[in-house]
Protein backbone atom coordinates (compact mmCIF):
# COMPACT_ATOMS: atom_id res chain seq x y z
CA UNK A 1 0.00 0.00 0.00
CA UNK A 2 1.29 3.25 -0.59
CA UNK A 3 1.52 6.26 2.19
CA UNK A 4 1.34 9.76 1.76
CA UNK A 5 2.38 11.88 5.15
CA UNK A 6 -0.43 14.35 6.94
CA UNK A 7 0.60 16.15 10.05
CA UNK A 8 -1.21 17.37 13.11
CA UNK A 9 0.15 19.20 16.20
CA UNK A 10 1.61 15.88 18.22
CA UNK A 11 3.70 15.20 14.83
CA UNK A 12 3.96 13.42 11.23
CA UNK A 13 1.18 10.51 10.56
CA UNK A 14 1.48 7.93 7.37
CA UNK A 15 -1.69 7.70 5.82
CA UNK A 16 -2.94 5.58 2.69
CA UNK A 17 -2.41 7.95 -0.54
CA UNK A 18 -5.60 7.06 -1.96
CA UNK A 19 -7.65 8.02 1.22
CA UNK A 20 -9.26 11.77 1.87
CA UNK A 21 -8.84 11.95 5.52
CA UNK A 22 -5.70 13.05 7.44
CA UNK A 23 -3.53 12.63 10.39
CA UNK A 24 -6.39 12.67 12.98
CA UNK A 25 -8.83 10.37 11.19
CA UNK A 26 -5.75 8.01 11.29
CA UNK A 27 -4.59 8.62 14.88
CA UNK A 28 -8.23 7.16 15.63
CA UNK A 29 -8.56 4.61 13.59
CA UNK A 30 -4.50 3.00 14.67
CA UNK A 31 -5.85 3.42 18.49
CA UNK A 32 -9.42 2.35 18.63
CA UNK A 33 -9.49 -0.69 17.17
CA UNK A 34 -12.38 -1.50 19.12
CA UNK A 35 -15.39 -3.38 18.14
CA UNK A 36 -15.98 -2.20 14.56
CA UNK A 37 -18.78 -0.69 14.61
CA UNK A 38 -18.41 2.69 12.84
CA UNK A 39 -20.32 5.85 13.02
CA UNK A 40 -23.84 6.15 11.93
CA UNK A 41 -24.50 7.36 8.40
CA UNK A 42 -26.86 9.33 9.83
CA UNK A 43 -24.00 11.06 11.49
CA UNK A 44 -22.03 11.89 9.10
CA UNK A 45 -24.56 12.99 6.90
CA UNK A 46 -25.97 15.35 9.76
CA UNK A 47 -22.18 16.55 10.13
CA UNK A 48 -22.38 16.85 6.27
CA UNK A 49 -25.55 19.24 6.75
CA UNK A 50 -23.79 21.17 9.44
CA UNK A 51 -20.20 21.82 8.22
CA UNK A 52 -22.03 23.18 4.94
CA UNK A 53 -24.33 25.38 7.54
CA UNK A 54 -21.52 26.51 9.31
CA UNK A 55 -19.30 27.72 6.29
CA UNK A 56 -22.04 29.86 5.11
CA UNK A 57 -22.57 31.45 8.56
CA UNK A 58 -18.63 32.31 8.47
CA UNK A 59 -19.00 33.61 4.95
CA UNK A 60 -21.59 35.93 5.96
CA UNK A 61 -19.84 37.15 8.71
CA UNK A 62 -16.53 37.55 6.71
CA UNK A 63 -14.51 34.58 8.02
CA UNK A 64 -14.62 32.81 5.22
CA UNK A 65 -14.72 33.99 1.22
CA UNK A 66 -17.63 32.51 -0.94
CA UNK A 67 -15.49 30.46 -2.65
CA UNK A 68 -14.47 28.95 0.39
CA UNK A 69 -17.78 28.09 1.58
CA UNK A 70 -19.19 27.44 -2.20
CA UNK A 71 -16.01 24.65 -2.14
CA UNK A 72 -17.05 23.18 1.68
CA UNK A 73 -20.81 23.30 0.44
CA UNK A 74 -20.41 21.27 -2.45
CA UNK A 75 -17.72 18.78 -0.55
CA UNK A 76 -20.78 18.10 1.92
CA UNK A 77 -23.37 17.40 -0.40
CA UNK A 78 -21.21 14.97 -2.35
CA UNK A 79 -20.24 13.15 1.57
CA UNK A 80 -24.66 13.14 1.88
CA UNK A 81 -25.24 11.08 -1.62
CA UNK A 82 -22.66 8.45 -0.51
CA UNK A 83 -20.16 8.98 -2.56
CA UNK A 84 -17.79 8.93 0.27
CA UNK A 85 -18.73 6.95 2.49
CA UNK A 86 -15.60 5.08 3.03
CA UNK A 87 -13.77 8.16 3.70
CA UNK A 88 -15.26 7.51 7.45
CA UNK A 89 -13.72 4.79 8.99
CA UNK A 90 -13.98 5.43 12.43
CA UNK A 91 -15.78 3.49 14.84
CA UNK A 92 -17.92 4.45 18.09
CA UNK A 93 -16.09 3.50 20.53
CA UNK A 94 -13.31 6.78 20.71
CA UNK A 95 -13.06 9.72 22.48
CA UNK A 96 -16.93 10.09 24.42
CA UNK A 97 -17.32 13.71 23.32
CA UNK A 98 -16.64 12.41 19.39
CA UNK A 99 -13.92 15.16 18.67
CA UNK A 100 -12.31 12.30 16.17
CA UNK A 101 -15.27 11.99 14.32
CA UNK A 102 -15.43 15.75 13.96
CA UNK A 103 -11.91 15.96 12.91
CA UNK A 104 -12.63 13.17 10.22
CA UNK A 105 -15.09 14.75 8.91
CA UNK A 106 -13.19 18.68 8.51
CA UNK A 107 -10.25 16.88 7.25
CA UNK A 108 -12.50 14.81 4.36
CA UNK A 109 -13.60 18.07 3.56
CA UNK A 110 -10.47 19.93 3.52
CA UNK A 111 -9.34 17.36 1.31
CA UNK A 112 -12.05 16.84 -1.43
CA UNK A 113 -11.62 21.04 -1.52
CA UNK A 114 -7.76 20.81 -2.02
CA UNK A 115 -8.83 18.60 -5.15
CA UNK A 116 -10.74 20.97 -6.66
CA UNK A 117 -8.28 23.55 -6.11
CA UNK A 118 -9.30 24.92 -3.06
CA UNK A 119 -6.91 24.99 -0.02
CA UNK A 120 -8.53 25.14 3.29
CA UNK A 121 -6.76 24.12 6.78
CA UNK A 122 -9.31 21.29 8.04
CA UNK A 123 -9.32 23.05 11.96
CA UNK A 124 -9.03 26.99 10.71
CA UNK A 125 -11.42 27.09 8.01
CA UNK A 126 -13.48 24.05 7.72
CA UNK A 127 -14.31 23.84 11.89
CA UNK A 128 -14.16 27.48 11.83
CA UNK A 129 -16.44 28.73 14.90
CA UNK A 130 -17.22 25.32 15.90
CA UNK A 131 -15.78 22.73 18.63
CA UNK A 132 -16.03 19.08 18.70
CA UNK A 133 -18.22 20.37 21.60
CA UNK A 134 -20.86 21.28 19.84
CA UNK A 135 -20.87 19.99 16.47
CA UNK A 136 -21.18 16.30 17.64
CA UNK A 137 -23.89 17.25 20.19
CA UNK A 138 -25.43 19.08 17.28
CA UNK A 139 -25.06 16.58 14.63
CA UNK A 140 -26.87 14.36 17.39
CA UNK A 141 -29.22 16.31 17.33
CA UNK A 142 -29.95 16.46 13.80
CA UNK A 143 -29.67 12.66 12.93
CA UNK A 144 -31.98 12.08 15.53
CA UNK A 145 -34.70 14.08 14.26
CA UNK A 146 -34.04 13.19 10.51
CA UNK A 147 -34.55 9.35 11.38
CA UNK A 148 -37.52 9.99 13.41
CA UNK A 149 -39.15 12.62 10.47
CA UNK A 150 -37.71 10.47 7.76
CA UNK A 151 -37.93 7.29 8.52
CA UNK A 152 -39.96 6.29 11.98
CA UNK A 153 -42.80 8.52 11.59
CA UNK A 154 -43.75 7.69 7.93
CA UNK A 155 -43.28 3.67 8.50
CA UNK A 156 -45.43 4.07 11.59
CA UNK A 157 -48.24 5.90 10.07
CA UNK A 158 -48.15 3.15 6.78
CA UNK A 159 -48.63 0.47 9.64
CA UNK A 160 -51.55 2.82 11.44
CA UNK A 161 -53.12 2.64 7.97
CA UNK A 162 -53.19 -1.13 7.57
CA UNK A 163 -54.63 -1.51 11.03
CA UNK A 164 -57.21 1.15 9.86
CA UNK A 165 -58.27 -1.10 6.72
CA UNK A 166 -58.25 -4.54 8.94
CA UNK A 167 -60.63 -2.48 10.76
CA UNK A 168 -62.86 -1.52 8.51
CA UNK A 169 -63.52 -4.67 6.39
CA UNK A 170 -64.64 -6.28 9.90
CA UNK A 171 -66.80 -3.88 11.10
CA UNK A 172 -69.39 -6.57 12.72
CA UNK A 173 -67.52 -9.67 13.19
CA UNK A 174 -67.99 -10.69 17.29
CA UNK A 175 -65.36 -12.35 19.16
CA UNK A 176 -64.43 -13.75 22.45
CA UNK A 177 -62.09 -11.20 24.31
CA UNK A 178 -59.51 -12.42 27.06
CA UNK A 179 -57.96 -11.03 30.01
CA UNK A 180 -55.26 -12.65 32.30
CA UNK A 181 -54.86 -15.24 29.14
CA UNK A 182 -58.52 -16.33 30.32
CA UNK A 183 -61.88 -15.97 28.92
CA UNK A 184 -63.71 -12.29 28.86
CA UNK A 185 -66.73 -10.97 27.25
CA UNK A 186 -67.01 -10.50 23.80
CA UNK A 187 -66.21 -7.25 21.90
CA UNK A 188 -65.54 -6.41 17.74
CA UNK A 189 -62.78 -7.52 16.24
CA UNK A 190 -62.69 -4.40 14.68
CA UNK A 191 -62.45 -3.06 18.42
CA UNK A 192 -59.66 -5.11 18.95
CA UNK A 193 -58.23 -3.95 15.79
CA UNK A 194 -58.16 -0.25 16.89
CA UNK A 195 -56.42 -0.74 19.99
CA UNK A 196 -53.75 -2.02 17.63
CA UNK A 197 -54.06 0.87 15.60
CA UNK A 198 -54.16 3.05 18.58
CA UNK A 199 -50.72 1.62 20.32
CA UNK A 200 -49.11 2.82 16.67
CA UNK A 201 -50.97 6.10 16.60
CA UNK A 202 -49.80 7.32 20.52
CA UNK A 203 -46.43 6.74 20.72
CA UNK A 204 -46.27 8.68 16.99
CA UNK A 205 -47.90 11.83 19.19
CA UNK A 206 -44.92 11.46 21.40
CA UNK A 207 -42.62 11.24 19.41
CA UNK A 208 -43.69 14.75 17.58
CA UNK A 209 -43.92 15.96 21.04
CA UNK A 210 -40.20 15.09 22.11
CA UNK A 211 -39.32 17.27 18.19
CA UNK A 212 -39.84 20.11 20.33
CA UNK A 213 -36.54 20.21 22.46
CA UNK A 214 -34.57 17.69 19.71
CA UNK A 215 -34.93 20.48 17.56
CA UNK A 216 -32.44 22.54 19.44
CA UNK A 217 -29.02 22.74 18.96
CA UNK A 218 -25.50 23.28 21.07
CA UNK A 219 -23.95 25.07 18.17
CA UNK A 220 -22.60 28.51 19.31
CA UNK A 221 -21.38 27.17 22.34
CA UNK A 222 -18.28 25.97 21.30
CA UNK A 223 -15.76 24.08 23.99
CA UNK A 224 -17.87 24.92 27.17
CA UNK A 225 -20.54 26.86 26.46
CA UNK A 226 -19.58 30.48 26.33
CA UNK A 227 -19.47 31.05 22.49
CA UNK A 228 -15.43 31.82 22.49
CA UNK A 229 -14.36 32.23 18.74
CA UNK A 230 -18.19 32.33 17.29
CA UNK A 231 -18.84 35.74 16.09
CA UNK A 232 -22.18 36.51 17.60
CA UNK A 233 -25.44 35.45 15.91
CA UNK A 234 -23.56 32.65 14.55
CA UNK A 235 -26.08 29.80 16.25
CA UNK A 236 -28.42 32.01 14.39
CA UNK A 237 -27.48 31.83 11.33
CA UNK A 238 -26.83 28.40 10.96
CA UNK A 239 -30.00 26.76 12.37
CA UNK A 240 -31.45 29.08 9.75
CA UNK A 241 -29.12 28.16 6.91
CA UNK A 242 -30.22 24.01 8.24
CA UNK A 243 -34.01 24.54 7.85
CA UNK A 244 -33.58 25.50 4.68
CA UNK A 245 -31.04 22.56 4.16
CA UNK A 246 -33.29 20.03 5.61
CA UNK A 247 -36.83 21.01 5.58
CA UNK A 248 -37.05 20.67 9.09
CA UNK A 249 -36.86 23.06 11.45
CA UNK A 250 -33.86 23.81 13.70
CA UNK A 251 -33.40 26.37 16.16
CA UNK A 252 -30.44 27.10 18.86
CA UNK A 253 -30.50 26.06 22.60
CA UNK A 254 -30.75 28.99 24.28
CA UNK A 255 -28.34 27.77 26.89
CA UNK A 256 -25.67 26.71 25.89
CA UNK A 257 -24.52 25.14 29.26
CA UNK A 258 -27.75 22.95 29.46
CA UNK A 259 -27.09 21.98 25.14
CA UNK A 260 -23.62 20.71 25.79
CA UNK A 261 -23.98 18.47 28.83
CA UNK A 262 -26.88 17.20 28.99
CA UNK A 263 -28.99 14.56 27.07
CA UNK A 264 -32.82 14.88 28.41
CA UNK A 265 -33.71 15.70 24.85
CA UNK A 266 -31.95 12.85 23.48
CA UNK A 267 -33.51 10.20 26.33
CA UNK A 268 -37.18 11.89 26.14
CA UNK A 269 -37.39 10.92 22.44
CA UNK A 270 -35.47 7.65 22.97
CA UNK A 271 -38.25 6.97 25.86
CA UNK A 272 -41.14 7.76 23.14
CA UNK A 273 -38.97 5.20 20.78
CA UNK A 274 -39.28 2.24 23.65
CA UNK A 275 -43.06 3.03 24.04
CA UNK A 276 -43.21 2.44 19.96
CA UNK A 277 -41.09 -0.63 20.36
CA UNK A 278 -43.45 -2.08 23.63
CA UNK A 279 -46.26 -1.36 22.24
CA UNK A 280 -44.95 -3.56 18.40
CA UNK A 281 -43.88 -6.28 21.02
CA UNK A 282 -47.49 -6.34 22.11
CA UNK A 283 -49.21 -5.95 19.12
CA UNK A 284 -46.76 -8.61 17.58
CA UNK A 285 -47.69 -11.26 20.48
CA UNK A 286 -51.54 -10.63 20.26
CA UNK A 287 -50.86 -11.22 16.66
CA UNK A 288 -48.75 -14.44 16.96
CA UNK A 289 -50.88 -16.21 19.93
CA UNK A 290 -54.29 -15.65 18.04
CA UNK A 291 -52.43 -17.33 15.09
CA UNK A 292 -50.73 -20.60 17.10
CA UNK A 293 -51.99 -23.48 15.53
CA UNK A 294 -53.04 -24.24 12.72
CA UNK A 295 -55.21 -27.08 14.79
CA UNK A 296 -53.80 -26.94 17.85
CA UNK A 297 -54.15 -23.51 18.71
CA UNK A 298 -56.19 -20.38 19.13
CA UNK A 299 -56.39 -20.23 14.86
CA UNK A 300 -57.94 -17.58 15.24
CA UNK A 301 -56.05 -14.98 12.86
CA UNK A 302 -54.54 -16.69 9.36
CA UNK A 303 -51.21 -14.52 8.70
CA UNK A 304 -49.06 -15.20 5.56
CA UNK A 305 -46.70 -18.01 5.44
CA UNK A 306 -43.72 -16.87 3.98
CA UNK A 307 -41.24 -19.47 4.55
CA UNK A 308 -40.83 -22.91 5.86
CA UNK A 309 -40.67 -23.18 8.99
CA UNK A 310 -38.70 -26.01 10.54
CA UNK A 311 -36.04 -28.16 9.33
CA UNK A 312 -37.13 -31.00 10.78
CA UNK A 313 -41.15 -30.68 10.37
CA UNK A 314 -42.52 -30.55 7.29
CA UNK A 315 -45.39 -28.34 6.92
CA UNK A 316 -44.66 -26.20 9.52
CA UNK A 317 -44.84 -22.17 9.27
CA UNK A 318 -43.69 -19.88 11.84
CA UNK A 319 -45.12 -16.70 12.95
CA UNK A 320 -41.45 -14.94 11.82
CA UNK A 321 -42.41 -11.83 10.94
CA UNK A 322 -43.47 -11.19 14.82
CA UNK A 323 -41.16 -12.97 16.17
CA UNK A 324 -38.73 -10.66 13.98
CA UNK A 325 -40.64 -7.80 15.52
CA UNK A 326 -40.33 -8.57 19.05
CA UNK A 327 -36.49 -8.95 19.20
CA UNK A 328 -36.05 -5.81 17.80
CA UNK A 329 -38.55 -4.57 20.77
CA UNK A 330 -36.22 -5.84 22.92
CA UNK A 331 -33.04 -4.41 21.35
CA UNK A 332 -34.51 -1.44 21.62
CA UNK A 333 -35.43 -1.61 25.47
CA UNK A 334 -31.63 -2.41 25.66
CA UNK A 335 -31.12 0.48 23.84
CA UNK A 336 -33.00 2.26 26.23
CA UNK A 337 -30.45 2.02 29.29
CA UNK A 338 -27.97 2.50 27.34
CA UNK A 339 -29.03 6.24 26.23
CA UNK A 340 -30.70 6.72 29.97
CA UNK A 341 -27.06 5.66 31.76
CA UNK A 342 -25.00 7.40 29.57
CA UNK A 343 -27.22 10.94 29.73
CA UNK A 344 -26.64 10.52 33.37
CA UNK A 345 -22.75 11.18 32.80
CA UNK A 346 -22.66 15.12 31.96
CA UNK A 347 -19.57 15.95 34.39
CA UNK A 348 -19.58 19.89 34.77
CA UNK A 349 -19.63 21.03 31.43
CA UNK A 350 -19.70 18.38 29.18
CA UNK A 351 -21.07 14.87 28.80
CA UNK A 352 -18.62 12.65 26.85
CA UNK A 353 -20.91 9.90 26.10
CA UNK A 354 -21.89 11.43 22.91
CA UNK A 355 -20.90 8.22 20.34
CA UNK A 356 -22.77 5.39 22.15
CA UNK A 357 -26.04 7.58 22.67
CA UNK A 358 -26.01 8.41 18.86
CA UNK A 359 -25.16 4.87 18.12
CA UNK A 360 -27.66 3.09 20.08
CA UNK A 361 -30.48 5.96 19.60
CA UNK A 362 -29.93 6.15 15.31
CA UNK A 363 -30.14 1.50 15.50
CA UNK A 364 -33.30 1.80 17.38
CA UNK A 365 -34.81 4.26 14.94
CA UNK A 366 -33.47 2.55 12.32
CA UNK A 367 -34.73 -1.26 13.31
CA UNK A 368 -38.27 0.26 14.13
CA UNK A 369 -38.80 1.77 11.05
CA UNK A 370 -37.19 -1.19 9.36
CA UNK A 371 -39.18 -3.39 11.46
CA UNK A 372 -42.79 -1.37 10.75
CA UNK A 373 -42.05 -1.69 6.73
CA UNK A 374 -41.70 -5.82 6.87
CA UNK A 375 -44.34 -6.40 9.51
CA UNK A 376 -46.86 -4.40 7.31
CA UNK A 377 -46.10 -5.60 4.32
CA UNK A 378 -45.09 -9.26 4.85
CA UNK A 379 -47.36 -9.80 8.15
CA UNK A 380 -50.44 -7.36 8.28
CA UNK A 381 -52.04 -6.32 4.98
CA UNK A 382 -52.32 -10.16 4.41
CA UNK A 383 -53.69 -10.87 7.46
CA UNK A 384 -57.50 -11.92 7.78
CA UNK A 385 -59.67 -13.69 10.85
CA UNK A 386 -60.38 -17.17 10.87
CA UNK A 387 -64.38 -16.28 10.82
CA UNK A 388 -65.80 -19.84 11.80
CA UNK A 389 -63.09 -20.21 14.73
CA UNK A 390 -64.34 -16.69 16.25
CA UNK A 391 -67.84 -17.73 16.24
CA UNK A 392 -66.99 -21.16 17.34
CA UNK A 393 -65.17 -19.98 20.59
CA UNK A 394 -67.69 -16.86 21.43
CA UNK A 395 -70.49 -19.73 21.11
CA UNK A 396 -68.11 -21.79 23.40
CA UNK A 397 -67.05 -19.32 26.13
CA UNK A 398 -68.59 -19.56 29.61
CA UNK A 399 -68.02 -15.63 30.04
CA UNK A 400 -71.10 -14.73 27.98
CA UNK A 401 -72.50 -15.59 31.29
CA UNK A 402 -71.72 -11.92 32.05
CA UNK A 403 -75.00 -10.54 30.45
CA UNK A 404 -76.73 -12.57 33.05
CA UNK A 405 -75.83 -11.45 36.02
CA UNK A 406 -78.30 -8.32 35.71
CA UNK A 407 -81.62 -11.02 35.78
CA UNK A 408 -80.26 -14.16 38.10
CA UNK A 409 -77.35 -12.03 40.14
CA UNK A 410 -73.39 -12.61 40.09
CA UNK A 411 -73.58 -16.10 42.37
CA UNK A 412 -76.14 -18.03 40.58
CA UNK A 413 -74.01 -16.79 37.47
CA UNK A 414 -71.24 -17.94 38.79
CA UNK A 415 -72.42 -21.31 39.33
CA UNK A 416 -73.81 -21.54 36.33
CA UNK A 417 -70.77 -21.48 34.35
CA UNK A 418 -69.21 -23.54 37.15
CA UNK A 419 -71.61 -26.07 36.21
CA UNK A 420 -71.01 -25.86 32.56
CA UNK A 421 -67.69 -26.14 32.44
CA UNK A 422 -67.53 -28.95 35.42
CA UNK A 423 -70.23 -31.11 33.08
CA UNK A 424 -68.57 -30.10 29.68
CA UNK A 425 -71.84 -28.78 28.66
CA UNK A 426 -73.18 -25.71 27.32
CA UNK A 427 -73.79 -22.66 28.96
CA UNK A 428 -77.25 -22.67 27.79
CA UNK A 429 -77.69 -26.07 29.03
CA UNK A 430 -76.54 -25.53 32.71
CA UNK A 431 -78.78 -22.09 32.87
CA UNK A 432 -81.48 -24.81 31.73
CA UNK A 433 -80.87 -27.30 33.96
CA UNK A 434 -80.68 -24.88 37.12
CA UNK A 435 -83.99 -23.36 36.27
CA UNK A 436 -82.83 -20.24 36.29
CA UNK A 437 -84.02 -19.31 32.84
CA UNK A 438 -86.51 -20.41 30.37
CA UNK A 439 -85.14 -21.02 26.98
CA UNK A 440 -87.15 -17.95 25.53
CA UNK A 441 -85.30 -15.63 28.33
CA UNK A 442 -81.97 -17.09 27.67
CA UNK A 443 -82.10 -17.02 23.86
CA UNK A 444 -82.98 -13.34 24.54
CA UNK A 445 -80.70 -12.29 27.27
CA UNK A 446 -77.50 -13.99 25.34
CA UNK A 447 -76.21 -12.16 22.34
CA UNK A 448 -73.27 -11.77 21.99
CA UNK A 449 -73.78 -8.19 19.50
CA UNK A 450 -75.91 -6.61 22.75
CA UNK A 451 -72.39 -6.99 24.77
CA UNK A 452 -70.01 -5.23 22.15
């Protein structure tokens, strides 16, 4: 392999000739060797939005020419298509405020300027105004609410939508509902249906709500909070310059102190990210229990079979699509501590856990979403009710005893369906045999659509 040699301030670094970044991406990369995984995309691509945001707030304040910031701007949207994506080879686990990651992506730039002819120093011009300090905690930021406006949001609402339709081409079917894993009253299935629906719908609201403080950014409070070397407006000026790079909003934290050390932004929207993912391991169980057979079972809900399902038994099909669901529910709780224990480290005036909260927070968004897509497609809009298996059980279940309990009172109730299930009989037949009804009142006090 050939070498070309970069330099920094602790001295003279070999670094592959045919790679963009210099002698602090490579510093990094010889001393954390350390688990491989790298950055998030989503990182660098929010970096990509803010370097470009930055430049033009130091053009317009005279710290940098147009040309400068024309050359920086056009580096950074090349780094968002892709293009160079293996220009960032860094992995999480590094310094906790990210100030590598930072410097790997002002020396990229720096670079892909020098090749089209213009020279910029990656730490005077392309981090101009900035600290690792705030960028990363920005660029957090950013990524964060990108992958829940991009991605989470839009894949959650598609999955609402499916729910909605199941819904609505049920409207009347009855069923027999269950608590504690035992037998309840009836209800719709269409009822049960938009509690689904529902536990996609809330956690969406929360989300949006958590936008409100994600939305705000440490940038103009460079190493410690106080602005030094930011010309004044500069936070400003580049949340501005971001909207209008993004389409979503940004605006600055107002303090500064509170942007760079903590991460109650970061955990409120991870917490509304957890309720999404409990609420999919819910509705992914309901799903896969009212679908256990196909004879031995509930068999109540036919879901698509999509693959074989056992090596050994022929026939068999698997509920995978849930079961795909629910691990990532649980990756996602685990997620959860991770982000909560690592906000909890802000010492004085910064909190370097900044890497493994983006890491963990940008994989949970990015499973979910992933995780909504298959489910819907592969899982839900093929799903329909077993309709003879519904009736069978209401007509079956003890607990439409319920309705009675107005006309005979809860005891003799209660020992009618003792009765019924002690004999194996009916319901109908133990209220018979008790006396307790004729079969005119029965027939009329039991239906099933009167307790819906």
């Amino acid at each position: 392999m050939e070498y070309r040699i970069e330099h920094d301030t602790m001295g003279q670094v070999q670094v592959p000739a045919d790679r963009h970044w210099g002698a602090q991406t490579q510093r990094s990369k010889d001393n954390f060797k350390i688990g491989g995984q790298r950055q998030p995309k989503e990182i660098i691509t929010a970096f990509a939005f803010l370097k470009e945001a930055c430049a033009q707030a130091n053009a317009g304040v005279g710290k940098l020419t147009s040309e400068q910031a024309k050359a920086i701007a056009d580096a950074c949207g090349e780094i968002r298509t892709g293009k160079w994506d293996e220009e960032f080879p860094l992995v999480v686990w590094q310094t906790g405020s990210g100030t590598q990651t930072n410097m790997n992506v002002n020396e990229v730039i720096a670079h892909l300027c020098a090749d089209c002819g213009v020279a910029l120093h990656p730490n005077d011009h392309v981090n101009a105004s900035q600290s690792s300090n705030d960028t990363f905690p920005s660029a957090l930021h950013i990524a964060s609410t990108l992958a829940i406006v991009q991605d989470v949001l839009p894949a959650a609402r598609k999955l609402e939508e499916a729910f909605r339709v199941l819904e609505e081409k049920y409207p009347d079917l009855i069923r027999i509902g269950r608590t504690h894993l035992q037998d309840a009253t009836p209800l719709k299935f269409a009822q049960e249906v938009s509690g689904w629906r529902e536990l996609i719908a809330a956690p969406c609201r929360m989300l949006e709500l958590s936008l409100q403080e994600l939305h705000k950014l440490a940038i103009g409070g460079t190493a410690v909070g106080t602005g030094l070397n930011a010309p004044k407006g500069f936070d400003q000026m580049v949340c501005e310059t971001l909207t209008g790079l993004t389409g979503v909003e940004f605006i600055p934290d107002g303090n500064k102190f509170h942007a760079l050390t903590s991460k109650d932004a970061l955990t409120f929207a991870h917490g509304a990210l957890k309720a999404l993912g409990c609420n999919l391991m819910k509705i992914a169980n309901d799903i896969r229990w009212e679908a256990s057979g196909p004879r031995c079972g509930m068999g109540e809900l036919h879901i698509p079979e999509n693959e074989p399902g056992s090596s050994i038994m022929p026939g068999k099909v698997n509920p995978t699509q849930c079961e795909a669901v629910t691990m990532v529910a649980v990756q996602v709780m685990g997620n959860d501590t991770a982000i909560s224990v690592a906000a909890s480290q802000g010492n004085f005036q910064l909190n370097v856990f900044l890497p493994v909260c983006a890491y963990n927070f940008l994989l949970s968004a990015r499973l979910l979403a992933d995780a909504m897509d298959s489910f819907r497609v592969h899982c839900v809009e093929g799903m329909e009710p077993s309709v003879e298996r519904m009736k069978e059980n209401l007509n079956n279940s003890l607990m439409l005893v319920t309705c009675l309990t107005p006309k005979i009172g809860y005891e003799k109730a209660a020992e009618c369906a003792k009765k019924a299930l002690h004999d194996g009989t009916t319901l109908r037949q133990a209220v018979l045999h008790l006396g307790y009804l004729s079969e005119e009142e029965f027939d009329d006090t039991v239906r099933p659509e009167k307790m819906v």
